[in-house]
C-alpha atoms as a PDB file:
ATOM      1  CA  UNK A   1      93.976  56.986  28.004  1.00  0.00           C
ATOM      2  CA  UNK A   2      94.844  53.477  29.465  1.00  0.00           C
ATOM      3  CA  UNK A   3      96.018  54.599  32.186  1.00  0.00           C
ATOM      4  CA  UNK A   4      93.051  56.532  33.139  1.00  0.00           C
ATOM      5  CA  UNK A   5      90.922  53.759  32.154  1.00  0.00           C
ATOM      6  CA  UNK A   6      93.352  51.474  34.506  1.00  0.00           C
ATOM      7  CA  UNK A   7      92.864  53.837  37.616  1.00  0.00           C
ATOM      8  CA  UNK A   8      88.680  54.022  37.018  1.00  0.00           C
ATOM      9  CA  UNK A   9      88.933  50.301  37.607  1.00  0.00           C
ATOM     10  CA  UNK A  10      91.105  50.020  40.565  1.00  0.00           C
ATOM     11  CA  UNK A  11      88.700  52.965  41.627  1.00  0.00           C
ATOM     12  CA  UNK A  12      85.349  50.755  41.151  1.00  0.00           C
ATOM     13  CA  UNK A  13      87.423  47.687  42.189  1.00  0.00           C
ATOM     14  CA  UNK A  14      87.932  49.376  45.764  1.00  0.00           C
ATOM     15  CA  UNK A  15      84.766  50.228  46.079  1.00  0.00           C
ATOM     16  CA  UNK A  16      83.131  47.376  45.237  1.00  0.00           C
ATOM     17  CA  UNK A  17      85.180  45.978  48.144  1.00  0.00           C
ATOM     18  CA  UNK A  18      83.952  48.636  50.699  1.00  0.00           C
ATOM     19  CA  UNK A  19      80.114  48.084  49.258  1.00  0.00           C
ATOM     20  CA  UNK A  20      80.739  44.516  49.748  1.00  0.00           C
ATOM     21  CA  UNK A  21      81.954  45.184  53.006  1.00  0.00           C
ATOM     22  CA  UNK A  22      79.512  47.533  54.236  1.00  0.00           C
ATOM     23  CA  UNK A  23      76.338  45.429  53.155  1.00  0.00           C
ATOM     24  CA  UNK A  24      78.061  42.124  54.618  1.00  0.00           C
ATOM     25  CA  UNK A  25      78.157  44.400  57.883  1.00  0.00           C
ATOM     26  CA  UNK A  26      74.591  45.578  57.568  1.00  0.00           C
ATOM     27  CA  UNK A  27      73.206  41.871  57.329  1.00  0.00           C
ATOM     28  CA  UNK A  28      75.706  40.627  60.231  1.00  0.00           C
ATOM     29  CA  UNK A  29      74.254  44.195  62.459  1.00  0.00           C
ATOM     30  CA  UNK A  30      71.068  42.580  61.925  1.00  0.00           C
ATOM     31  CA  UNK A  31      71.513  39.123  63.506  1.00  0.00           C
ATOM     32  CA  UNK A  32      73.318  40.564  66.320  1.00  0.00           C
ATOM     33  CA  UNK A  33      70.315  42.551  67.241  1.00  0.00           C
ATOM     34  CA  UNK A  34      68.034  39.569  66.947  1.00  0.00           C
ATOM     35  CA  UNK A  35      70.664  38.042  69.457  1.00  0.00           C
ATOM     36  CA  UNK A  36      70.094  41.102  71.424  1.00  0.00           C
ATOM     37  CA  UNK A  37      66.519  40.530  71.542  1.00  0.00           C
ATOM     38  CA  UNK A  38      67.317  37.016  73.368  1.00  0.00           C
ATOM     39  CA  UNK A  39      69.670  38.724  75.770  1.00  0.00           C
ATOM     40  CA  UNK A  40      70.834  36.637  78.298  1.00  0.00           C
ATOM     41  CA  UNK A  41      68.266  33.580  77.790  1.00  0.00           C
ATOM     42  CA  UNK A  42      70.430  30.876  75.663  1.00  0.00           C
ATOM     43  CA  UNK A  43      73.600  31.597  78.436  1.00  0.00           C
ATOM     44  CA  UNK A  44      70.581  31.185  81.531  1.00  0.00           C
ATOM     45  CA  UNK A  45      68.952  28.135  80.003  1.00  0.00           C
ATOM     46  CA  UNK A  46      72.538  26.224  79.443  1.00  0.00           C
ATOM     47  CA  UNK A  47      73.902  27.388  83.057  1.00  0.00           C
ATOM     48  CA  UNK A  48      70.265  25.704  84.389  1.00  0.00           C
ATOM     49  CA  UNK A  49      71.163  22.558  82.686  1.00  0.00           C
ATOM     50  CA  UNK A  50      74.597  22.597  83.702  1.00  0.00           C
ATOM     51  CA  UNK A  51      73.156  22.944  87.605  1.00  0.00           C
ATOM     52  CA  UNK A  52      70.282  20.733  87.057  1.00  0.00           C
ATOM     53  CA  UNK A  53      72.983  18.230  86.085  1.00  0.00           C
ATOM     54  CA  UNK A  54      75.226  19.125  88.905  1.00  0.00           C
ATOM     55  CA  UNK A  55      72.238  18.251  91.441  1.00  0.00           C
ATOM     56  CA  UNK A  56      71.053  15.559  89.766  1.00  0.00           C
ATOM     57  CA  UNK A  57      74.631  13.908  90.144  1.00  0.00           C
ATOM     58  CA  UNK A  58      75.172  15.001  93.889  1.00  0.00           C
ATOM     59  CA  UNK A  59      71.314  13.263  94.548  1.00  0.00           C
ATOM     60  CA  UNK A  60      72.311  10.028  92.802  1.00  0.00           C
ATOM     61  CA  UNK A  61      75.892  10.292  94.707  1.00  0.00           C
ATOM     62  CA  UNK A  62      74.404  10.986  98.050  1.00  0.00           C
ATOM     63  CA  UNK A  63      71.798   8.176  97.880  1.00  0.00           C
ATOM     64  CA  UNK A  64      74.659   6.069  96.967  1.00  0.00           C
ATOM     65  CA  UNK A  65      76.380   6.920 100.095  1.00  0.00           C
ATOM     66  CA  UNK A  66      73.309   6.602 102.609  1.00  0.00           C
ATOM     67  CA  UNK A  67      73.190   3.226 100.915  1.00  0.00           C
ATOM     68  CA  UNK A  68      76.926   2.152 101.697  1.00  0.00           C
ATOM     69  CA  UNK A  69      76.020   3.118 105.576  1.00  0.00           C
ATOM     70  CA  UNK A  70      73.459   1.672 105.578  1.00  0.00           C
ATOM     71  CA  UNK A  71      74.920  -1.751 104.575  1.00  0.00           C
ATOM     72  CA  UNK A  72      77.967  -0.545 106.885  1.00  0.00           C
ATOM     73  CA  UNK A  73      74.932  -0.532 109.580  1.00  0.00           C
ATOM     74  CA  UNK A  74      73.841  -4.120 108.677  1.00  0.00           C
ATOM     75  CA  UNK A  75      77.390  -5.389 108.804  1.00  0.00           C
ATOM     76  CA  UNK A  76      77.924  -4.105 112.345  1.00  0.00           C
ATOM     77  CA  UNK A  77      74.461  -5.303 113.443  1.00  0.00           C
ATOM     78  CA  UNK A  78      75.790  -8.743 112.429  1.00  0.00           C
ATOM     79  CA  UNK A  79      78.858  -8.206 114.455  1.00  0.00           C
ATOM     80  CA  UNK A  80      76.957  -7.780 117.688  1.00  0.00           C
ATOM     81  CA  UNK A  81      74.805 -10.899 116.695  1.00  0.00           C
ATOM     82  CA  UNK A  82      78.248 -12.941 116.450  1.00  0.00           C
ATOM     83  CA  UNK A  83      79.827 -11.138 119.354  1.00  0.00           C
ATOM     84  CA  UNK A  84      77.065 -12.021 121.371  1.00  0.00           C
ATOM     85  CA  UNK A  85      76.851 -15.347 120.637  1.00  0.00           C
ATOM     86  CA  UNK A  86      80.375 -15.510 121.757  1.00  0.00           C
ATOM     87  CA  UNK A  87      79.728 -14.154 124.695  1.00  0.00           C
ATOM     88  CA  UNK A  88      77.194 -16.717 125.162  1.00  0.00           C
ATOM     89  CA  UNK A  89      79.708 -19.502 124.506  1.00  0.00           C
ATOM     90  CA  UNK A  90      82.225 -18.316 126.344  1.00  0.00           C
ATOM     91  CA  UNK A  91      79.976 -17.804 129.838  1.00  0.00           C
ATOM     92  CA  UNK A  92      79.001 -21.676 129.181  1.00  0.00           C
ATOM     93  CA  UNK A  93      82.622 -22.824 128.420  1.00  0.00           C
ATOM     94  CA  UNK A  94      83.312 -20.450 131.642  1.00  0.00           C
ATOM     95  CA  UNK A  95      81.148 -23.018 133.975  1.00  0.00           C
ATOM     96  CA  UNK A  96      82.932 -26.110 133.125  1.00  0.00           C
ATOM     97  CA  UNK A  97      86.870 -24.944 133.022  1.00  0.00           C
ATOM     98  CA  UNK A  98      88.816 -26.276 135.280  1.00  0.00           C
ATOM     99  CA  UNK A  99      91.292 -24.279 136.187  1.00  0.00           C
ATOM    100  CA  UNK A 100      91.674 -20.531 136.756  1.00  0.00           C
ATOM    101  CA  UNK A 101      93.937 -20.189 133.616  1.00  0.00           C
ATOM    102  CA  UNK A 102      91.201 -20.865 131.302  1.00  0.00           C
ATOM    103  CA  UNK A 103      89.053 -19.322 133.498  1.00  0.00           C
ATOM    104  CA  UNK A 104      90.597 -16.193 132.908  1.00  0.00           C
ATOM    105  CA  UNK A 105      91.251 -16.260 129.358  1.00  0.00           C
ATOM    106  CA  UNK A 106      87.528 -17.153 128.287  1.00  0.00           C
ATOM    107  CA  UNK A 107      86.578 -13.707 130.414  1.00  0.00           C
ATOM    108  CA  UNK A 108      89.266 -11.794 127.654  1.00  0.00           C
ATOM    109  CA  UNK A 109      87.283 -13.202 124.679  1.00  0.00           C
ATOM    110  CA  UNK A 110      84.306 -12.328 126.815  1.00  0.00           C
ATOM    111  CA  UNK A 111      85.635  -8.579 127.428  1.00  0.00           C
ATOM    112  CA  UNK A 112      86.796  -8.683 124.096  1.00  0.00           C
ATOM    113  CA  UNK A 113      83.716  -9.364 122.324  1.00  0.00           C
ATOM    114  CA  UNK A 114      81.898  -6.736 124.502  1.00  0.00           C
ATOM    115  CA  UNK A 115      84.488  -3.934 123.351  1.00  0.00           C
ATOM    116  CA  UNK A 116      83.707  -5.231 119.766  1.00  0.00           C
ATOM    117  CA  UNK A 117      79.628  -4.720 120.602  1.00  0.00           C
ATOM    118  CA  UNK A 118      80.565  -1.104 121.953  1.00  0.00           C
ATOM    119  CA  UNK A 119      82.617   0.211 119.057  1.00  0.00           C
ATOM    120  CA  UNK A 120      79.990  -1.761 116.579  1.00  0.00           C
ATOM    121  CA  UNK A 121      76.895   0.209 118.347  1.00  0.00           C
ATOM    122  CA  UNK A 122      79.202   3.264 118.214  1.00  0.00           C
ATOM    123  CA  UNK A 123      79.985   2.979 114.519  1.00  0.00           C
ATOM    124  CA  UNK A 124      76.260   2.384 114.011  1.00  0.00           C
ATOM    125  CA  UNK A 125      75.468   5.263 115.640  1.00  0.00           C
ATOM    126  CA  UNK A 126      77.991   7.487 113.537  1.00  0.00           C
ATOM    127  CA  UNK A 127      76.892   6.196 110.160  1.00  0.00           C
ATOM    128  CA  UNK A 128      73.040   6.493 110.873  1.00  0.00           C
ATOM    129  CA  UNK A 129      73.201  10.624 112.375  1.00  0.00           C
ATOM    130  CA  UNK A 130      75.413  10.707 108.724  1.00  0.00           C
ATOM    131  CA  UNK A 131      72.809   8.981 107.030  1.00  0.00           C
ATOM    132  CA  UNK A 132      70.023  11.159 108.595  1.00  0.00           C
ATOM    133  CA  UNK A 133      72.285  14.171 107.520  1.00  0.00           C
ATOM    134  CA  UNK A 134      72.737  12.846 104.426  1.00  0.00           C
ATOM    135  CA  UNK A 135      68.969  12.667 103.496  1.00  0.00           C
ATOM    136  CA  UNK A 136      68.143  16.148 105.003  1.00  0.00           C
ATOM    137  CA  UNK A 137      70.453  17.381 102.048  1.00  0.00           C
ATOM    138  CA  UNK A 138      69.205  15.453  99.356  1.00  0.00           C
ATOM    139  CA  UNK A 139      65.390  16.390 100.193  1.00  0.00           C
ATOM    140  CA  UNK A 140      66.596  20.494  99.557  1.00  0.00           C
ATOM    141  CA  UNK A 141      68.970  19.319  97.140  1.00  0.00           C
ATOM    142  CA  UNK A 142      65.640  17.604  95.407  1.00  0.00           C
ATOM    143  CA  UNK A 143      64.357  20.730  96.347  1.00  0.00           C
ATOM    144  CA  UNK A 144      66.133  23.090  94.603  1.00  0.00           C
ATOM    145  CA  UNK A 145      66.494  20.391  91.975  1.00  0.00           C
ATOM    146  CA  UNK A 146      62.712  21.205  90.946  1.00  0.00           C
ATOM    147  CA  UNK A 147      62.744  24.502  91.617  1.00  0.00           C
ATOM    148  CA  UNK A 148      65.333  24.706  89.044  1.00  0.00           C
ATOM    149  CA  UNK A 149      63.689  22.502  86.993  1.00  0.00           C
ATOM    150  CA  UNK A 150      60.533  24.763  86.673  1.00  0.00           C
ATOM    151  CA  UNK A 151      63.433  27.602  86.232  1.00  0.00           C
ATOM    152  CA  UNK A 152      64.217  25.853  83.176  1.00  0.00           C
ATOM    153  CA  UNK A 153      60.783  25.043  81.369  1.00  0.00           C
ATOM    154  CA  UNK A 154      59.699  28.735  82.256  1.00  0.00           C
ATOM    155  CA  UNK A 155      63.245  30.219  80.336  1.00  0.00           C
ATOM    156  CA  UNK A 156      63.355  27.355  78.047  1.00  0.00           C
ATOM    157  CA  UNK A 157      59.819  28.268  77.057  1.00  0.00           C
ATOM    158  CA  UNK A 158      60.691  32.012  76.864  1.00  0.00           C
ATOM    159  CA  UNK A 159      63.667  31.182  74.716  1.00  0.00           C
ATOM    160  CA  UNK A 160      61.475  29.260  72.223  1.00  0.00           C
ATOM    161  CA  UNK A 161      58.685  31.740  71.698  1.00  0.00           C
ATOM    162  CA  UNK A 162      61.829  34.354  70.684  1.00  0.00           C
ATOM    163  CA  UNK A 163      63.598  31.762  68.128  1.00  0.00           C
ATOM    164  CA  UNK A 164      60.225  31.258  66.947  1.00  0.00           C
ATOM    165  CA  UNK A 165      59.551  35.150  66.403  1.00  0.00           C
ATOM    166  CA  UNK A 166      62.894  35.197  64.853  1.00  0.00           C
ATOM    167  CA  UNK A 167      64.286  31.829  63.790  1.00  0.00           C
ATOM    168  CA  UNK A 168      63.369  32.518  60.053  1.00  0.00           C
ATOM    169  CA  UNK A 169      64.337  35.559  59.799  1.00  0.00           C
ATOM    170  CA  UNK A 170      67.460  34.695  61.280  1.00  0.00           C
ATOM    171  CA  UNK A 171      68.027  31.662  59.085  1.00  0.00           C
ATOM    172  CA  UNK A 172      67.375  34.346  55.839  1.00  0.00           C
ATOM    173  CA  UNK A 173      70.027  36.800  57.083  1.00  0.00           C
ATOM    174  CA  UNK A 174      72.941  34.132  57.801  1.00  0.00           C
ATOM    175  CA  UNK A 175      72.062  32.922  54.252  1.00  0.00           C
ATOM    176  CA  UNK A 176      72.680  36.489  53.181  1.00  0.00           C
ATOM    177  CA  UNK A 177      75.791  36.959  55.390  1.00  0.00           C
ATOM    178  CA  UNK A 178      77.284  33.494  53.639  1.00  0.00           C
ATOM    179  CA  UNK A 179      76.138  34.799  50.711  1.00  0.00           C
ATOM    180  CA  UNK A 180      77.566  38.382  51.215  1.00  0.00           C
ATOM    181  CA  UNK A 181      81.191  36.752  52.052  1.00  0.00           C
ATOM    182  CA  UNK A 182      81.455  34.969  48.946  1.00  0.00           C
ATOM    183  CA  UNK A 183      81.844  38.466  47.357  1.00  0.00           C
ATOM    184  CA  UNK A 184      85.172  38.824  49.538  1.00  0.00           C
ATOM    185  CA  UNK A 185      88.527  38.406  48.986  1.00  0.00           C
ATOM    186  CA  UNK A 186      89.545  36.079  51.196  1.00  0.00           C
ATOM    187  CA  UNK A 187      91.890  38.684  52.976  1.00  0.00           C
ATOM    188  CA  UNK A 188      89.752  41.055  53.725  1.00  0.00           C
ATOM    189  CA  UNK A 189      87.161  38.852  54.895  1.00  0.00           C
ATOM    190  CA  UNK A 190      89.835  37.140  57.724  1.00  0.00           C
ATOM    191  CA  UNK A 191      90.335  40.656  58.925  1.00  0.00           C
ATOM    192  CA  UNK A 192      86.391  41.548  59.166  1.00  0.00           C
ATOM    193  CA  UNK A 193      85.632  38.369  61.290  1.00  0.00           C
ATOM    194  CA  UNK A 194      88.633  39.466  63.277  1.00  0.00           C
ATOM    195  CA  UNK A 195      88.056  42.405  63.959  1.00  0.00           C
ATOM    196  CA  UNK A 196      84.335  41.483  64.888  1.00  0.00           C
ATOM    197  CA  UNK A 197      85.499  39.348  66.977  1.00  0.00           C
ATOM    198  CA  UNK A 198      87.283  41.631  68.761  1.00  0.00           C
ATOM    199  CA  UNK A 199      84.645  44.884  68.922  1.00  0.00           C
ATOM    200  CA  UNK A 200      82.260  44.921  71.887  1.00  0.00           C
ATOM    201  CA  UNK A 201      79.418  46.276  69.368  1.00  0.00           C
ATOM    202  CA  UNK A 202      80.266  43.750  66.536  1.00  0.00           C
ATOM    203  CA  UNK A 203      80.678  47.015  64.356  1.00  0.00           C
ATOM    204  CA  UNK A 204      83.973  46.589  61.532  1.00  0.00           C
ATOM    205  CA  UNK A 205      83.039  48.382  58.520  1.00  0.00           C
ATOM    206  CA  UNK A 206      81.768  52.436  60.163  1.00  0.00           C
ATOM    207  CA  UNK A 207      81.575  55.948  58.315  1.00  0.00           C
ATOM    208  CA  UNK A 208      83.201  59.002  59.506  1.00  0.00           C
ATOM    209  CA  UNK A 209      80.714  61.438  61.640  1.00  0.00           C
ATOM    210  CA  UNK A 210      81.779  64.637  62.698  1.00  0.00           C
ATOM    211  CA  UNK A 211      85.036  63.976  61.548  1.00  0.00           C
ATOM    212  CA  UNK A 212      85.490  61.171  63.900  1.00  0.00           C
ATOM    213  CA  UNK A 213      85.541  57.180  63.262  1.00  0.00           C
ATOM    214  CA  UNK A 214      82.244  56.009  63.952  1.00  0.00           C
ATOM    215  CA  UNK A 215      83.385  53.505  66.353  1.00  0.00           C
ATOM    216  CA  UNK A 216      85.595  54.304  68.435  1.00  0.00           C
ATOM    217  CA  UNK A 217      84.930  58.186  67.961  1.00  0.00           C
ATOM    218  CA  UNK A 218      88.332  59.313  67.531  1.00  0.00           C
ATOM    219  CA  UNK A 219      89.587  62.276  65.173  1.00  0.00           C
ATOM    220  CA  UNK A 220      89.992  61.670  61.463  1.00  0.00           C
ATOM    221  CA  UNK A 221      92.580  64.226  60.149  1.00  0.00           C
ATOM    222  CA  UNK A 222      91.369  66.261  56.996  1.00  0.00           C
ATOM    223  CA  UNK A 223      93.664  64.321  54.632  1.00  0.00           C
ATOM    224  CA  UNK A 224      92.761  60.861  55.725  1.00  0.00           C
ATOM    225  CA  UNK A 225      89.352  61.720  55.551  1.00  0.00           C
ATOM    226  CA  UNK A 226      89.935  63.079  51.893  1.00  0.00           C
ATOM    227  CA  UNK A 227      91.761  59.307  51.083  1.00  0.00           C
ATOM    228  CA  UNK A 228      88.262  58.200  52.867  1.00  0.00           C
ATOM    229  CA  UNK A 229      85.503  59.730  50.249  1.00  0.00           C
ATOM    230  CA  UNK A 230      88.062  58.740  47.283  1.00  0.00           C
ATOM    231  CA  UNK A 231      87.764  55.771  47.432  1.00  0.00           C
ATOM    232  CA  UNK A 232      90.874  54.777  45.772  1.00  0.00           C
ATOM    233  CA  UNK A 233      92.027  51.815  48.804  1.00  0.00           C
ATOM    234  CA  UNK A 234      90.669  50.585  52.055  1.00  0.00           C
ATOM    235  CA  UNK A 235      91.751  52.831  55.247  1.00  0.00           C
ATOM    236  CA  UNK A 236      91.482  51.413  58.490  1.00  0.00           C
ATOM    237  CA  UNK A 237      91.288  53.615  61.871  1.00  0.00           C
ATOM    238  CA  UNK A 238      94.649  54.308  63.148  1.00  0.00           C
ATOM    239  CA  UNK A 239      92.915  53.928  66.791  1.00  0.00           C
ATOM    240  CA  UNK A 240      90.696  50.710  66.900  1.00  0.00           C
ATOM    241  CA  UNK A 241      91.579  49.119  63.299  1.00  0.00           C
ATOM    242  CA  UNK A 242      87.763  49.278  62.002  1.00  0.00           C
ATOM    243  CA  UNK A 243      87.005  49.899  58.369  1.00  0.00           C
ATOM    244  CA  UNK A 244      86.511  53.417  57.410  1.00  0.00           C
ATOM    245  CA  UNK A 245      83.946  54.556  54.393  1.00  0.00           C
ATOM    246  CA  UNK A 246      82.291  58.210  53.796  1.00  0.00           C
ATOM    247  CA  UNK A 247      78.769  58.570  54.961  1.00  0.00           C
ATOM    248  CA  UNK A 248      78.121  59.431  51.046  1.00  0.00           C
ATOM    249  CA  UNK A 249      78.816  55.318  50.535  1.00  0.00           C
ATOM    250  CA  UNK A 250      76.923  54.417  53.591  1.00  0.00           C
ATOM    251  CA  UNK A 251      74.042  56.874  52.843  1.00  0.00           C
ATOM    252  CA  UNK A 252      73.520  55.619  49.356  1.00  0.00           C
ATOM    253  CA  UNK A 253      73.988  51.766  51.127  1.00  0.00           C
ATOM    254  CA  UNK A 254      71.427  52.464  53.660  1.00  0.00           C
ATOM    255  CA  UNK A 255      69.367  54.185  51.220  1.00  0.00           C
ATOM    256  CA  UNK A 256      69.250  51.365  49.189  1.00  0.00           C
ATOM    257  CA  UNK A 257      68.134  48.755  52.000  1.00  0.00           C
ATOM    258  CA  UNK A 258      65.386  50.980  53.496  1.00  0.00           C
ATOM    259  CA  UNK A 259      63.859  50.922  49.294  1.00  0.00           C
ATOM    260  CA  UNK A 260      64.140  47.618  49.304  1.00  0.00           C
ATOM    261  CA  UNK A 261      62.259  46.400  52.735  1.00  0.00           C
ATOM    262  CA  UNK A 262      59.856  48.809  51.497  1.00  0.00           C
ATOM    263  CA  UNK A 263      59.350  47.075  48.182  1.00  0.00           C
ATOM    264  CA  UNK A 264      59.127  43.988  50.131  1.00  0.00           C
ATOM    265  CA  UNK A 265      56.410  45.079  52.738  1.00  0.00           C
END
């Protein structure tokens, strides 16, 4: 008699375990639809801020550049002032030498300071078709800079009317979902969230349909699926590792939830 009172509660135990499983499932199913609803929107609004921050850096380091030239520009404009003044000094030294040795040297420092005009009026000619290049980019990067800026108020607005829609309801169910763990051995709950993790559709805990694991749709031989509706320990699909319960359990579990949402409306 004990020992038939001993199996009923290892039976009950295990399924208590699969119940536990299977509503933790249903609650998580539910926020990952709500997710669903978003779609793509959080991902789209952070890649927009990510860019928006990219071109706001690129502005800020382009301006800094045209700035640098243009201080380049000034420097070599004061180079032509001092080479020029040279040049002025030199010419006058150039009247009262008197010899053709000094003669000849004052006209180097006077071809000398004339290359050093040439390559400054050169350089300033570089740096200011740079500079002009330099602002044609920033005005479309400031360009795209607001376009993308709009970009983001329009999604960031679309992103906040669905939270809003959702948020509480959303806020309930991961209260339920916390809530839902704490009924889990820790063990069993480490394998859930991994295998979660690791399913495309989020789905861990699935019934058997058509004799075939509801989530990756493989075959369930008879005997396994007789182990299944006993209920006496947790099988897992030999194929994709999800959590396998009869559709009896789920159909009583879903049952249950439709009852109570109708209670609640």
């Amino acid at each position: 008699m004990a020992k038939t009172t001993a199996s009923a509660s290892k039976e009950v135990t295990v399924e208590k375990k699969l119940t536990a499983l299977f509503n933790l499932q249903q609650i998580d199913s539910k926020i990952d639809k709500i997710k669903v609803v978003r779609g793509e929107l959080p991902l789209e609004v952070r890649d927009l801020e990510d860019e928006l921050i990219g071109l706001e850096t690129r502005v800020v380091n382009l301006t800094e550049e045209a700035k640098t030239m243009d201080a380049e520009i000034s420097a070599k404009k004061n180079t032509i002032k001092d080479a020029e003044a040279l040049i002025k000094k030199y010419e006058a030294q150039q009247a009262k030498v008197r010899n053709n040795r000094e003669y000849d040297s004052l006209t180097k420092e006077i071809e000398f300071q004339n290359l050093e005009i040439q390559l400054a009026q050169k350089r300033i000619k570089e740096f200011g078709a740079t500079i002009d290049n330099k602002k044609e980019v920033i005005v479309d990067a400031q360009k795209v800079l607001q376009m993308r800026k709009e970009d983001l108020v329009r999604k960031q607005k679309e992103l906040d009317e669905i939270v809003g829609e959702t948020q509480k309801e959303e806020q309930d169910l991961t209260k339920a979902s916390i809530k839902a763990e704490a009924l889990i051995e820790e063990r069993l709950l480490i394998a859930y969230k991994r295998i979660r993790s690791n399913s495309r559709n989020g789905l861990v805990v699935v019934s058997v349909e058509r004799d075939a694991c509801g989530g990756c749709f493989n075959k369930i031989p008879p005997q396994r699926q007789m182990d299944i509706r006993v209920r006496k320990k947790i099988i897992v699909c030999e194929h994709c590792g999800r959590i396998l319960i009869d559709q009896e359990l789920a159909g009583i579990k879903e049952e249950k939830r439709v009852v109570e949402e109708a209670d609640q409306d």
